[in-house]
Structures are given as structure tokens and as C-alpha cells.
Protein backbone atom coordinates (compact mmCIF):
# COMPACT_ATOMS: atom_id res chain seq x y z
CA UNK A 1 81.64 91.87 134.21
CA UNK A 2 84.39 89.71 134.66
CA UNK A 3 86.64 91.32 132.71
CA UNK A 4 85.98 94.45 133.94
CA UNK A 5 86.97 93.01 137.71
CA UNK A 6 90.18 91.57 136.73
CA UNK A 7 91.38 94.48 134.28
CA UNK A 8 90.20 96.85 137.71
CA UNK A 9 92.75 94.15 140.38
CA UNK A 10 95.40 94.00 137.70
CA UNK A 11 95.68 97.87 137.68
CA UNK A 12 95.18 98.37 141.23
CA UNK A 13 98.19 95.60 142.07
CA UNK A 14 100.00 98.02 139.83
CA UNK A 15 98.75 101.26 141.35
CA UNK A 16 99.94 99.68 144.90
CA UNK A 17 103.94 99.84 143.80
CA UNK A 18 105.49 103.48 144.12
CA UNK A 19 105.92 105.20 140.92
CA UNK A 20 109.55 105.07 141.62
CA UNK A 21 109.58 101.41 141.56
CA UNK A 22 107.95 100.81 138.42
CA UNK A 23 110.68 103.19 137.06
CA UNK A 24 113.84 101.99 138.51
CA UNK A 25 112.27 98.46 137.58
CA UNK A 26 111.02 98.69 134.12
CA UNK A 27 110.57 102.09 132.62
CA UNK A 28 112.71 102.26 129.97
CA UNK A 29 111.81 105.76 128.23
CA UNK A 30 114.04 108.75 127.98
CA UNK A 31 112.68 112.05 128.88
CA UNK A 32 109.00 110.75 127.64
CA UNK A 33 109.91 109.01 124.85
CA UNK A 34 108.37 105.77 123.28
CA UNK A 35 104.84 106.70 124.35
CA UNK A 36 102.24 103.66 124.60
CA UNK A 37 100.39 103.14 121.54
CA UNK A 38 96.66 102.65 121.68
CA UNK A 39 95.39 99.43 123.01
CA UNK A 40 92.03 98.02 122.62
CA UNK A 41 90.40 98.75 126.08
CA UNK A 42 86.57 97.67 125.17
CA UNK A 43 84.01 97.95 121.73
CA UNK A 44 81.33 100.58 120.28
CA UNK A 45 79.16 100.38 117.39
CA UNK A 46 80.03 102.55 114.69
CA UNK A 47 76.91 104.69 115.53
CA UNK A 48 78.56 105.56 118.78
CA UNK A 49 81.75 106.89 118.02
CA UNK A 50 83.65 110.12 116.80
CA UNK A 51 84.66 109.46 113.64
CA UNK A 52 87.21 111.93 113.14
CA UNK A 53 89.39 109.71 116.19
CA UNK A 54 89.16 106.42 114.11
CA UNK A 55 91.73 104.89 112.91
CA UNK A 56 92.73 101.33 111.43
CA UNK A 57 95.19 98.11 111.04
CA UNK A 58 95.93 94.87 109.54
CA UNK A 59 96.21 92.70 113.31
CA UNK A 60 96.63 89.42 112.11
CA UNK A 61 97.20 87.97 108.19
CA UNK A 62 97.24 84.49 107.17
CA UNK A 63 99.07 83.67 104.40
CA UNK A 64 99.42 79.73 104.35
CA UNK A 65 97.04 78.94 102.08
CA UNK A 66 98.69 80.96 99.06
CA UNK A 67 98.75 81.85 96.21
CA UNK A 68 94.38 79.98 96.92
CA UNK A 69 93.99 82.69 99.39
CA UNK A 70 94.78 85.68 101.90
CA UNK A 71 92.86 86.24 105.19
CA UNK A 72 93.24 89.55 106.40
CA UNK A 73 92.17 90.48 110.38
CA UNK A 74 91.49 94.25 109.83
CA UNK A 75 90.71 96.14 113.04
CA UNK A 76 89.10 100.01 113.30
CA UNK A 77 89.64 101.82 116.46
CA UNK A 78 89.54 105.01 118.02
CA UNK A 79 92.02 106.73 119.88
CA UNK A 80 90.58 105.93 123.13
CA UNK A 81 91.14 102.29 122.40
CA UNK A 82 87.69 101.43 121.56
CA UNK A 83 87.41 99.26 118.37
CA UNK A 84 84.89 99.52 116.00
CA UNK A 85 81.63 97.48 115.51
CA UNK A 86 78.75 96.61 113.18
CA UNK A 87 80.44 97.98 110.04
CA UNK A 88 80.06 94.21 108.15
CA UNK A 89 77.74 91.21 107.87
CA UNK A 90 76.10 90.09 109.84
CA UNK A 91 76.40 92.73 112.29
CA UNK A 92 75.61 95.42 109.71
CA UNK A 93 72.36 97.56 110.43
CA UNK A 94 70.29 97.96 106.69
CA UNK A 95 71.19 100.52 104.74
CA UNK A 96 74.56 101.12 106.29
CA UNK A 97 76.77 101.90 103.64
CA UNK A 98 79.82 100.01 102.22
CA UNK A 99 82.26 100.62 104.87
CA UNK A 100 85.13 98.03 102.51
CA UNK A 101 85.04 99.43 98.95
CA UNK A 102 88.00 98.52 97.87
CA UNK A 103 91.21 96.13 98.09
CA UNK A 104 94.38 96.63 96.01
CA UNK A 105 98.31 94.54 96.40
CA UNK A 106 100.99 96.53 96.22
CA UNK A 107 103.73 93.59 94.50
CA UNK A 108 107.27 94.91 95.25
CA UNK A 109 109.08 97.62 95.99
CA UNK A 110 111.00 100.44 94.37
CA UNK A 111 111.25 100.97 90.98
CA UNK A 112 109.33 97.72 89.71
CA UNK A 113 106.20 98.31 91.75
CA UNK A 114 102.82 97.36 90.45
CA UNK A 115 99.36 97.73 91.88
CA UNK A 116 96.94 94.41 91.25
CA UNK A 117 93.46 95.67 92.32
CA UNK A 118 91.53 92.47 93.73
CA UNK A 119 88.36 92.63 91.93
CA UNK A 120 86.10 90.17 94.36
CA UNK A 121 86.92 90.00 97.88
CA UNK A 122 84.85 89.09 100.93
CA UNK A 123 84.48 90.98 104.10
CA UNK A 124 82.33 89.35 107.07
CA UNK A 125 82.41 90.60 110.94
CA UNK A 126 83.19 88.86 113.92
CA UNK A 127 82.49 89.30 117.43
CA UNK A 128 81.64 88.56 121.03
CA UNK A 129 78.60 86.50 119.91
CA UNK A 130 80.82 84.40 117.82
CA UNK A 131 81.90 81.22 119.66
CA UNK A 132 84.71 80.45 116.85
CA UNK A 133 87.69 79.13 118.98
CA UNK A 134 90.88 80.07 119.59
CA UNK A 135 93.91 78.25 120.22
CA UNK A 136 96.90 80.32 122.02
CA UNK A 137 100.19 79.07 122.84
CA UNK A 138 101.97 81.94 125.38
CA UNK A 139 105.79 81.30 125.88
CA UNK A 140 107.23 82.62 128.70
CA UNK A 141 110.96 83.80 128.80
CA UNK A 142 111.91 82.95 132.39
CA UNK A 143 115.23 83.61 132.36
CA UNK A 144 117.37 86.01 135.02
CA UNK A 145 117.87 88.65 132.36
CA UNK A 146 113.79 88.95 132.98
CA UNK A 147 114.03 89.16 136.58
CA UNK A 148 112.74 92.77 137.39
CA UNK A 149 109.72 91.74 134.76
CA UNK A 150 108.86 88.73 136.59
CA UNK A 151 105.98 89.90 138.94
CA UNK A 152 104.34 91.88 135.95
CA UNK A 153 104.24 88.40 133.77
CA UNK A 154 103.22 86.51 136.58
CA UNK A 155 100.19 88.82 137.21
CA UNK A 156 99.72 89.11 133.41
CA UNK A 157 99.98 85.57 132.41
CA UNK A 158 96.47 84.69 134.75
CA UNK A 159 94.94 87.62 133.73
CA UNK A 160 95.48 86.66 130.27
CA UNK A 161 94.11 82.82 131.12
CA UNK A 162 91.13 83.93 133.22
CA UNK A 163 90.24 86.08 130.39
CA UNK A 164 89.40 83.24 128.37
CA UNK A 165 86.04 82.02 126.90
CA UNK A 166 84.81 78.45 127.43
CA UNK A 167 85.25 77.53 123.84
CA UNK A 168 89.12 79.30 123.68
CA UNK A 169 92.48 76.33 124.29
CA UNK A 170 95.35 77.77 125.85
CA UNK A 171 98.97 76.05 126.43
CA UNK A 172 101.89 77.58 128.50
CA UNK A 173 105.86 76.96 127.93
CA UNK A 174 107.84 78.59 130.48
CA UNK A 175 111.72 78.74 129.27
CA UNK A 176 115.27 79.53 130.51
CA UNK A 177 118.36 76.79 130.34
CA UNK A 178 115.14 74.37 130.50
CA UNK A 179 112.07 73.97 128.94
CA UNK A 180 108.67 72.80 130.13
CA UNK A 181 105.46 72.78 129.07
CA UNK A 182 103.97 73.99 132.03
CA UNK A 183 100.31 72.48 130.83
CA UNK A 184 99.45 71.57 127.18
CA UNK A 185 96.72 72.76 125.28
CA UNK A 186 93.44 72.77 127.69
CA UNK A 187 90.42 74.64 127.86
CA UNK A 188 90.36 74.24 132.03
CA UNK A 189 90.85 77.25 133.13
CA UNK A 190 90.77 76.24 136.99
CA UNK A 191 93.26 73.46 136.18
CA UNK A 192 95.75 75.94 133.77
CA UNK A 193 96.04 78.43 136.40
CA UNK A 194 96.79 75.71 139.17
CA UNK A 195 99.22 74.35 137.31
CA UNK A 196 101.08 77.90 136.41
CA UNK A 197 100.92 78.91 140.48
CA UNK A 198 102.61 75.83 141.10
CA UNK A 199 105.47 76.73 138.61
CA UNK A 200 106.03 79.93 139.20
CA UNK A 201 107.01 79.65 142.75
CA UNK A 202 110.21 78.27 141.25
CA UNK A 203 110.50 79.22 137.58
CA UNK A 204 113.57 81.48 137.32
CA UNK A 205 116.68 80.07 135.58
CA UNK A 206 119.72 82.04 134.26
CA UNK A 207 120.41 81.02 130.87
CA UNK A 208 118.45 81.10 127.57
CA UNK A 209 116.88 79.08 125.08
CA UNK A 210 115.02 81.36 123.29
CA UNK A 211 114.00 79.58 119.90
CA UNK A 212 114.01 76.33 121.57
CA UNK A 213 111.47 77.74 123.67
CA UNK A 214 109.56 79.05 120.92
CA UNK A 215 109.43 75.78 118.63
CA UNK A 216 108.43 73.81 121.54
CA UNK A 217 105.72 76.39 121.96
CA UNK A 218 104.46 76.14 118.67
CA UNK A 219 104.53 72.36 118.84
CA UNK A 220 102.00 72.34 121.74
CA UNK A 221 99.47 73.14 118.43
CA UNK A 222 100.64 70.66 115.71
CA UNK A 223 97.23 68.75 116.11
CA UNK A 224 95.22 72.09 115.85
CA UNK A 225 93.23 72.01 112.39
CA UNK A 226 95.10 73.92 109.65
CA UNK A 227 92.08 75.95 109.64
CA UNK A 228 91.06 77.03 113.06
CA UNK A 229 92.69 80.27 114.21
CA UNK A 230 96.10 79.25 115.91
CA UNK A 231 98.66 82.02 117.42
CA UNK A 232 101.72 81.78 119.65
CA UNK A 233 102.33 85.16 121.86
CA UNK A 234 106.03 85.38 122.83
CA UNK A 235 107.00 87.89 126.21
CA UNK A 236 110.51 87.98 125.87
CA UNK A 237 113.24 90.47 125.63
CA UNK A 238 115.19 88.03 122.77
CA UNK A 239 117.98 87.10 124.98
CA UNK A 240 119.75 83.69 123.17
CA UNK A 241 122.58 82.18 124.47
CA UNK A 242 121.88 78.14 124.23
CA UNK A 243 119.36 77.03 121.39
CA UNK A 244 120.25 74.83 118.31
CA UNK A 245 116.58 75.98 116.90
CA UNK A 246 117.13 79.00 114.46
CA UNK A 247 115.01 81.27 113.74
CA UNK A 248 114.20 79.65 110.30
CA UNK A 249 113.13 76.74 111.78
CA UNK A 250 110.76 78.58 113.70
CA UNK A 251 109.56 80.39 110.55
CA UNK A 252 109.39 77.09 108.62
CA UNK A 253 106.95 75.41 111.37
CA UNK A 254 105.07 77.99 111.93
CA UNK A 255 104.39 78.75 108.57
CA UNK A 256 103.47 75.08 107.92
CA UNK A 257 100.93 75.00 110.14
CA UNK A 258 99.35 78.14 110.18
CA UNK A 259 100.68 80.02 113.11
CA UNK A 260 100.65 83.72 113.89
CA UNK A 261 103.32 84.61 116.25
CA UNK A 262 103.05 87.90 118.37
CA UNK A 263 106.23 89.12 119.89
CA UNK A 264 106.11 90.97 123.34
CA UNK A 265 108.94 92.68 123.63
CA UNK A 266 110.36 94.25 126.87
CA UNK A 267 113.71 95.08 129.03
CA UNK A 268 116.67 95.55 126.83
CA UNK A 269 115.55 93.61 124.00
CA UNK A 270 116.69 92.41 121.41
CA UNK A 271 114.44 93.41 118.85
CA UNK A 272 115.22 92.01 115.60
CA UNK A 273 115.06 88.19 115.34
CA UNK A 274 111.60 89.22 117.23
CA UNK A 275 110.06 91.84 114.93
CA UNK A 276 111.54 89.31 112.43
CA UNK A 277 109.07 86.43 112.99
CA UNK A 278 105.86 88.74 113.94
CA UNK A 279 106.44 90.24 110.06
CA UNK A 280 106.62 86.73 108.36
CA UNK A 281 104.17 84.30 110.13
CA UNK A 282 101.74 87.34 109.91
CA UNK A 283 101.51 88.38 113.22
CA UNK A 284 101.84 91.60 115.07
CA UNK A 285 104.98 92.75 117.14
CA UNK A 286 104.92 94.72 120.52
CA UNK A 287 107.01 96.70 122.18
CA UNK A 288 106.81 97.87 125.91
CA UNK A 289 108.07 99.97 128.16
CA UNK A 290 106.37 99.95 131.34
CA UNK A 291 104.71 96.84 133.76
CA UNK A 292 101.65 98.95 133.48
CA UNK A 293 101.65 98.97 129.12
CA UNK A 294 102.22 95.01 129.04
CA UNK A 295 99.20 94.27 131.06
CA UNK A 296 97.73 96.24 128.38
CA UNK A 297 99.55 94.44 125.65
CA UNK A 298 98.01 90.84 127.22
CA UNK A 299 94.24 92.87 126.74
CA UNK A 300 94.65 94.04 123.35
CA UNK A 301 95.90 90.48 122.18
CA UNK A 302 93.39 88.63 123.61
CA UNK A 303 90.49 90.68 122.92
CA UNK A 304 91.53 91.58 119.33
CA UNK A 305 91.37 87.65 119.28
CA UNK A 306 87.19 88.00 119.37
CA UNK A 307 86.74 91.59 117.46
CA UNK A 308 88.04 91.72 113.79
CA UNK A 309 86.66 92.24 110.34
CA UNK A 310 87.89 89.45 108.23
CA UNK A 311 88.95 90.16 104.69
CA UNK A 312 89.22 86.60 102.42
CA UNK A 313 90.60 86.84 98.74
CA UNK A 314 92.79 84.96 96.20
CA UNK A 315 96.04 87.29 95.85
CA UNK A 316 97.94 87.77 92.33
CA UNK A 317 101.00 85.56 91.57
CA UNK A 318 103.74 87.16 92.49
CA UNK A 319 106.77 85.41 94.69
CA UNK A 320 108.13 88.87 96.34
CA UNK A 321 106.85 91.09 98.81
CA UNK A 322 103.03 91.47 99.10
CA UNK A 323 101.51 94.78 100.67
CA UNK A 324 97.72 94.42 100.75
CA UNK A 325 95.51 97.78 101.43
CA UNK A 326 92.20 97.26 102.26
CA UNK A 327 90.47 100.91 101.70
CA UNK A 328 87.57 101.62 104.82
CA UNK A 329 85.40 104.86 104.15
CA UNK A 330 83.20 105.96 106.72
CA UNK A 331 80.90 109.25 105.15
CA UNK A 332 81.69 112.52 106.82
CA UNK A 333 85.80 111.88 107.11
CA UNK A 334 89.17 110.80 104.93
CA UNK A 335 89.56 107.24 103.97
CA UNK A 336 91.63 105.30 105.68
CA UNK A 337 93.80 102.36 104.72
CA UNK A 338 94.31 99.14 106.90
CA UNK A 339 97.91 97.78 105.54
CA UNK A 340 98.94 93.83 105.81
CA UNK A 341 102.23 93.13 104.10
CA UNK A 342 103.44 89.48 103.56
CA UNK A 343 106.69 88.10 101.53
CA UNK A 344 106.36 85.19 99.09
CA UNK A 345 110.22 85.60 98.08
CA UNK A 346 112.59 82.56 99.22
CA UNK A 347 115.24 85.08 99.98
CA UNK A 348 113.80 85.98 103.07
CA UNK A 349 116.03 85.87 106.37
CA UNK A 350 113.71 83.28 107.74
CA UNK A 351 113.19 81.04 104.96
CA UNK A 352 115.48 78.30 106.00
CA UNK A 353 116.03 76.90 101.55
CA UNK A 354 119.70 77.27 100.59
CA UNK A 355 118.46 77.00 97.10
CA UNK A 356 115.47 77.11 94.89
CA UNK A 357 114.22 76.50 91.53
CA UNK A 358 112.48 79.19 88.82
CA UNK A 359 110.66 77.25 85.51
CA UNK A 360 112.67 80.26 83.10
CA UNK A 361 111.98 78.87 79.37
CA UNK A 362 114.13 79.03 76.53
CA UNK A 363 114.41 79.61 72.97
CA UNK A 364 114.68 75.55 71.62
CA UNK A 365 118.23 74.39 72.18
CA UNK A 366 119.19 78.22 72.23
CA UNK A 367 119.96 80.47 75.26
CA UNK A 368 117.75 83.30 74.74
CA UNK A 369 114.89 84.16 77.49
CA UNK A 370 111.26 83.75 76.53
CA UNK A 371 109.60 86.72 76.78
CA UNK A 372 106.65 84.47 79.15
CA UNK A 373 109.91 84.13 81.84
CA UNK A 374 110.93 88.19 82.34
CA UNK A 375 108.39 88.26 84.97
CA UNK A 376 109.36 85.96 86.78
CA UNK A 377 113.26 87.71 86.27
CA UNK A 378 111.55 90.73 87.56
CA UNK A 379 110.46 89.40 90.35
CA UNK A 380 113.70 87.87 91.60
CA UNK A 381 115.58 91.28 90.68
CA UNK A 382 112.97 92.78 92.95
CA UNK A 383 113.95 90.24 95.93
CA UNK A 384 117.66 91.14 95.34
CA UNK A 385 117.22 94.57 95.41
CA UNK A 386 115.96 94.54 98.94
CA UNK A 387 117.83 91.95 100.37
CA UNK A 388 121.41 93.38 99.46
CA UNK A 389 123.38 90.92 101.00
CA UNK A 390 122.33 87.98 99.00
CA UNK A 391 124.83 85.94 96.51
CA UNK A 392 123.06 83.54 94.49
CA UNK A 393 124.88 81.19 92.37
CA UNK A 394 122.62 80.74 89.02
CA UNK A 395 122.59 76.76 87.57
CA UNK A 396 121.52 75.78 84.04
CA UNK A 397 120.31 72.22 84.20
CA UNK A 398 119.04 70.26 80.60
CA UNK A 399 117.45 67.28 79.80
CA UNK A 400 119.38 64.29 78.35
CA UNK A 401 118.18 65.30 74.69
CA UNK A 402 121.85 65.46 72.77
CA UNK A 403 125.42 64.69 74.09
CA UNK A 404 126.48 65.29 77.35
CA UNK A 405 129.28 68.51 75.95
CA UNK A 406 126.23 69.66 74.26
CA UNK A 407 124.12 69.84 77.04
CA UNK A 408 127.16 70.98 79.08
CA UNK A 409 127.56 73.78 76.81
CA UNK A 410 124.15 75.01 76.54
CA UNK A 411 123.29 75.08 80.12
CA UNK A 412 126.57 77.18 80.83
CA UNK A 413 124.93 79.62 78.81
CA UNK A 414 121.88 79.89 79.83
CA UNK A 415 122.86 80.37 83.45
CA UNK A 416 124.98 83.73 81.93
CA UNK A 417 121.83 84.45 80.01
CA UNK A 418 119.78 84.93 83.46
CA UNK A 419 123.07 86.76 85.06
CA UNK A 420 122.40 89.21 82.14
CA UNK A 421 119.52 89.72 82.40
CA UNK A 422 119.21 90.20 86.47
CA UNK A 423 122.24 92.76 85.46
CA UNK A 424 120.54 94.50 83.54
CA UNK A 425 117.64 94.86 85.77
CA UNK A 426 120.00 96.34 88.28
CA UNK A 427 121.91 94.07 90.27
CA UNK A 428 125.01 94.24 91.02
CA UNK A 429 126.84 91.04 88.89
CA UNK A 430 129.60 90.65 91.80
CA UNK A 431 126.27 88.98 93.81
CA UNK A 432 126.18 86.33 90.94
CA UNK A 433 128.06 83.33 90.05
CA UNK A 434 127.01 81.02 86.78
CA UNK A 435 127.37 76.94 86.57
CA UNK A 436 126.34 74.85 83.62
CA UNK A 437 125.26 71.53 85.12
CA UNK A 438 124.13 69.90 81.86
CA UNK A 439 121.90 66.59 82.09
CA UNK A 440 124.14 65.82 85.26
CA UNK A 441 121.36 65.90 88.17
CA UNK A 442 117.63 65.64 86.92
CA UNK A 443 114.80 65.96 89.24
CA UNK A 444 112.95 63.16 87.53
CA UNK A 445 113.63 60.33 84.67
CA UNK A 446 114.44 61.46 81.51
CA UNK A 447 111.64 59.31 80.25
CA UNK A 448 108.75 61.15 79.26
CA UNK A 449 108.56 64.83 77.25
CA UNK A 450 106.62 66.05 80.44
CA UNK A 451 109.87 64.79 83.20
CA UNK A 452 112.24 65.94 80.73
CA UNK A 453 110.59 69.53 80.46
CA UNK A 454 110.88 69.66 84.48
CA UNK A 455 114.54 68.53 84.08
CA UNK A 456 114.73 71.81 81.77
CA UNK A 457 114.96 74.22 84.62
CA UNK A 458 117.00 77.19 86.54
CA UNK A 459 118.39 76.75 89.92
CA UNK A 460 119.32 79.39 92.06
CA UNK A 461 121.53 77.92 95.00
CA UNK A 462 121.87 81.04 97.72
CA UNK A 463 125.81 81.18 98.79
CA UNK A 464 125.21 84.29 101.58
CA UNK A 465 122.05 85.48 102.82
């Protein structure tokens, strides 16, 4: 009931502005372009719906525990925003059938894909009877360039708190030239919105620190469990014009601790660096268009928060791009496929390494490629393939086993060994440079067969990204 009353004043606040107001504020569509997507307004069983309107996505993935495990947040919906119930355990009525069948992994793209099907996987249903908590961290772009936006966040920002269950934490960082965290993380809800009324009588600013804002934000959770559901949920339109954060060290945190960011996206925004960080911390990025559709936006986060069917399983090696289809097939219509894609590679925009190593073996004290090491040359051909503006320089590095121009010699060419063979899997040898390094810089003492095999090794040191 409570939801319904504040989802019913939020709209009618709305309703009160002219239509020509919202337009000249916020409405950013062209001749009806960019229509809303489907939000999640409420739930029904699967009993109770049309089946032929369902649909279904991947919300929320968590890949921090890899390659152990994957943790997939699969919704099913229909196209009046209702998402989908009692399909899994324990919600499941007897004798319902399988509604999760199967799970496959797409492992990278183009001409080397391969499909791994995930023989055990483990699907289990949670909802509004579940008191798991949730921790949210909302960061608030307050800048001027947000200015026509500001009444719509303000209204959205204490919907979004009151909406919250007793057992749910909530922080709030409110950013422009300065940053403060407006309260930490609290599960007060009397005291959060106090504190945010206070703040936003005087909360406008006119420059931009972005991904300052944003790792501050995050930080307001480093003493979350690594295993309790964490998120951050960013309403910004990407403005940056002051931070020394970048957007690697955003990716780098978050991913360290477990943190799905969602990017609200709004005004003239810019959407890139956003969409950027909702792909690789496995969250979900928005985009909207009218005051009216990000009011919805703050609903279908926070509710999607409590309705999910979890997928858990242990993913195949593979350090590239990851695109996980979980098959759902309800009788009577076509299957449909909820996608999740995550990226293992370290030559991803936001992974913030400058180089990296690869355990490639070797004939003994020769420099031709074991046949055990061409996938893992497959892989890295793969990575290079779709990020086409990466130069790697390739080092050969030896243990201390023979003179130092032997060693010098030998690792020389086994660097041009890998540049052959990445060549002829397809990349381009201009993106390529070779360097023999020898016994020059272990990793460890040359002082047992075991450190001197890790000594043995292939660096890949990334000159442009």
C-alpha cells in the first residue's frame, strides 16, 4: 500500500506541470523517437499472465568470484511491466514444469567462437518474502549542466528512499565541484530523508567531478560483505570537467568489491564512459528521456532489487568475452533467451593493467609453442580482434639456466614466436612489437625448479589501448 501511494503523488506532482514544460525542460525525443522501454510496474504469478507478452533479461551479473562462479539476476516480464513469479524454488507450485532447461557461454566473438554448455547450474527464486538485504549507494550529479533535471531527482531520490524495506542500507553522495556524502550507509529512513531535504535546499554547483563522485560513492560500501548484494545507481548525464579518478579506477574498485553499477542517464549525456561501467561491473545502463520515464527508472531499479531468479554456476576458463544464455521455456510459446555478457580479457578500456602476463610453454631451450599454449594464443587474438586499437609489446623472459647471451637470445625468439603466431591468427603485426628480456627481471628467485618455471613466462606490456 505504500508503494502504491507514493508511485500515485510522484505521478500526480508530475501530472501538475503543463505538458509543455516537461518538454521544453527535459524531453529530448525527435518526432517520437527513443520510446520508453518497459519498466517493472508491479508482479504476477506465472499462472496469471499472457504468455505470448513475456519477455526476458539478464538485470544484474556478478562476476567477482571467477573463474569459482557466475551469478546471474535473470528477470521475466511482460509487456505491461509486470515481472514474472513462481517459476523456481521455492516459489514453484508441484508439478510446474522446468521453466530453466538449459545454460550455454558463448566464449568470444567472430570467427573463433565456441559454445561451452554448463552442464550443472542452479536456479532458485527470490522475492518479496525474502528479507535478503540490500545495500545501495545512489550518486547524485548536482551540477548546473543538471539544472532543468533537478526537481525530477529531488522528487525521485525520496521516492526511491521511502521505498525501502527495513532490512535494505542506503547511502547518498551528492556531487558537482564538491563532494559530500550527504549521509553514509543507514537503514533510517526518517533520518536519510532529513538529511537529503536539508541538502538539497542548497545543492547546485557548476562544475563536475564525475568519477570522483562515483569512487567516493562506491567507497560508502567498502565494509559491505563481499557477499551481500551491493550496487551503486549513478543519475548523471556524464558531464567531467575536474576529476583525477578515471574511469579504470572506478572499474578496478568496483570490481574488487563486488559492485554493480547502474547508470541513469539523462540531458545531453554523455553516454559512453557510462554505458562503459554498467557493461563491466555487471550492471544495467539506462537511458531517459522524460522527468516522467526516470521516476520510472528509480521503480524498476529498486524493485528489480527484491524480484529476480538467480542463476549460480562455475563458468569455463576462458580470459575474453563471456556471453551467458540462460534458455526459459514456458509450454504453449517460443523460448526465450535471457543474455548476461561479461569480459575476462585485460584489454578492456576499464581495466586499469598496462601489462600482463600469459604462462605460454615452450619446446625445452627451443622457441617453438606447445601445442597446451594455442588456446590461450587464441584467446588473446580474440581480445585483439575486438579491441582494434590495442599495441601490445610481446616480452620473452627466461630463467637463469645458461649464460646470460643465451638466455638473451632465446627469449628474443620466443617473443617473435608468439608475434607469429597472433599473425597468423589474424592480427595485424604493425600492433606488435617483440623484446627479449633474458634472465634480466624474474618474478621470483631463481632458486627452486618451481620459481624458475614462473620466471619462464610471456609478458605482454600494452603501449596504446
Amino acid at each position: 500500500m505504500r508503494i502504491l501511494v507514493l508511485v500515485a503523488l510522484a505521478l500526480s506532482l508530475l501530472s501538475c506541470k503543463s505538458q509543455h514544460k516537461l518538454t521544453q525542460e527535459f524531453d529530448l525525443r525527435d518526432n517520437g523517437e527513443n520510446p520508453s522501454p518497459t519498466r517493472f510496474v508491479s508482479t504476477r504469478t506465472i499462472d496469471s499472465v499472457d504468455i505470448k507478452a513475456l519477455k526476458t533479461d539478464v538485470w544484474k551479473l556478478e562476476h567477482y568470484a571467477y573463474p569459482d562462479s557466475i551469478r546471474l539476476f535473470v528477470r521475466v516480464l511482460d509487456t505491461n511491466g509486470y515481472v514474472v513469479t513462481n517459476m523456481a524454488a521455492p516459489y514453484k507450485r508441484d508439478g510446474a514444469p522446468d521453466y530453466f532447461p538449459l545454460l550455454t557461454e558463448q566464449l568470444g566473438v567472430r570467427r573463433r567462437k565456441r559454445v561451452a554448455n554448463i552442464p550443472t547450474f542452479r536456479v532458485r527464486e527470490f522475492g518479496e518474502l525474502d528479507s535478503v538485504p540490500t545495500n545501495i549507494a545512489l550518486a547524485i550529479d548536482c551540477s548546473g549542466s543538471m539544472k532543468g533535471a533537478k526537481e525530477t531527482i529531488d522528487l525521485g531520490t525520496e521516492l526511491f528512499i521511502g521505498l525501502k524495506r527495513n532490512c535494505d542500507n542506503i547511502s547518498l553522495t551528492a556531487y558537482h565541484k564538491e563532494i559530500r556524502t550527504v549521509f553514509p550507509l543507514s537503514s533510517d529512513t526518517s533520518t536519510m530523508l532529513r538529511a537529503f531535504r536539508e541538502y538539497k535546499k542548497y545543492s547546485q554547483g557548476l562544475f563536475t567531478a564525475t568519477y570522483d563522485g562515483i569512487l567516493k560513492t562506491l567507497q560508502t560500501l567498502k565494509d559491505v560483505p563481499l557477499d551481500q548484494p551491493k550496487v551503486c545507481v549513478v543519475f548523471s548525464d556524464g558531464d567531467e570537467n575536474l576529476s583525477g579518478t578515471k574511469v579504470g579506477d572506478i572499474f578496478e574498485y568496483a570490481t574488487k568489491h563486488n559492485i554493480s553499477i547502474y547508470c541513469v542517464g539523462f540531458g545531453y549525456v554523455q553516454d559512453e564512459p557510462l554505458q562503459d561501467l554498467s557493461l563491466y561491473t555487471g550492471g544495467k545502463y539506462y537511458r531517459a528521456y522524460t522527468k516522467k520515464d526516470l521516476l520510472g527508472i528509480f521503480l524498476d531499479i529498486y524493485r528489480s532489487l527484491r524480484n529476480y531468479y538467480l542463476v549460480t554456476y562455475t563458468p569455463p576458463r576462458f580470459e575474453g568475452l563471456h556471453t551467458a544464455d540462460v534458455t526459459v521455456q514456458v509450454p504453449g510459446r517460443d523460448t526465450m533467451i535471457a543474455r548476461g555478457v561479461y569480459d575476462k580479457t585485460p584489454l578492456t578500456p576499464m581495466d586499469p593493467r598496462d601489462e600482463f602476463s600469459k604462462p605460454i610453454l615452450f619446446a625445452f631451450n627451443k622457441s617453438i609453442i606447445d601445442t597446451a599454449s594455442f588456446f590461450i594464443l587464441d584467446e588473446l587474438s580474440d581480445a585483439l580482434e575486438r579491441f582494434e586499437n590495442v599495441v601490445l609489446e610481446v616480452q620473452g623472459h627466461t630463467d637463469n639456466i645458461g649464460t646470460e647471451e643465451y638466455n638473451q637470445t632465446l627469449s628474443q625468439a620466443r617473443a617473435e614466436s608468439v608475434k607469429s603466431a597472433l599473425v597468423q591468427r589474424g592480427v595485424d603485426a604493425t600492433r606488435l612489437r617483440t623484446r627479449g628480456m633474458g634472465f634480466m627481471m624474474p618474478v621470483v628467485p631463481n632458486d627452486t625448479e618451481e620459481n624458475r618455471a614462473k620466471n619462464r613466462r610471456t609478458v605482454f606490456r600494452i603501449l596504446r589501448k
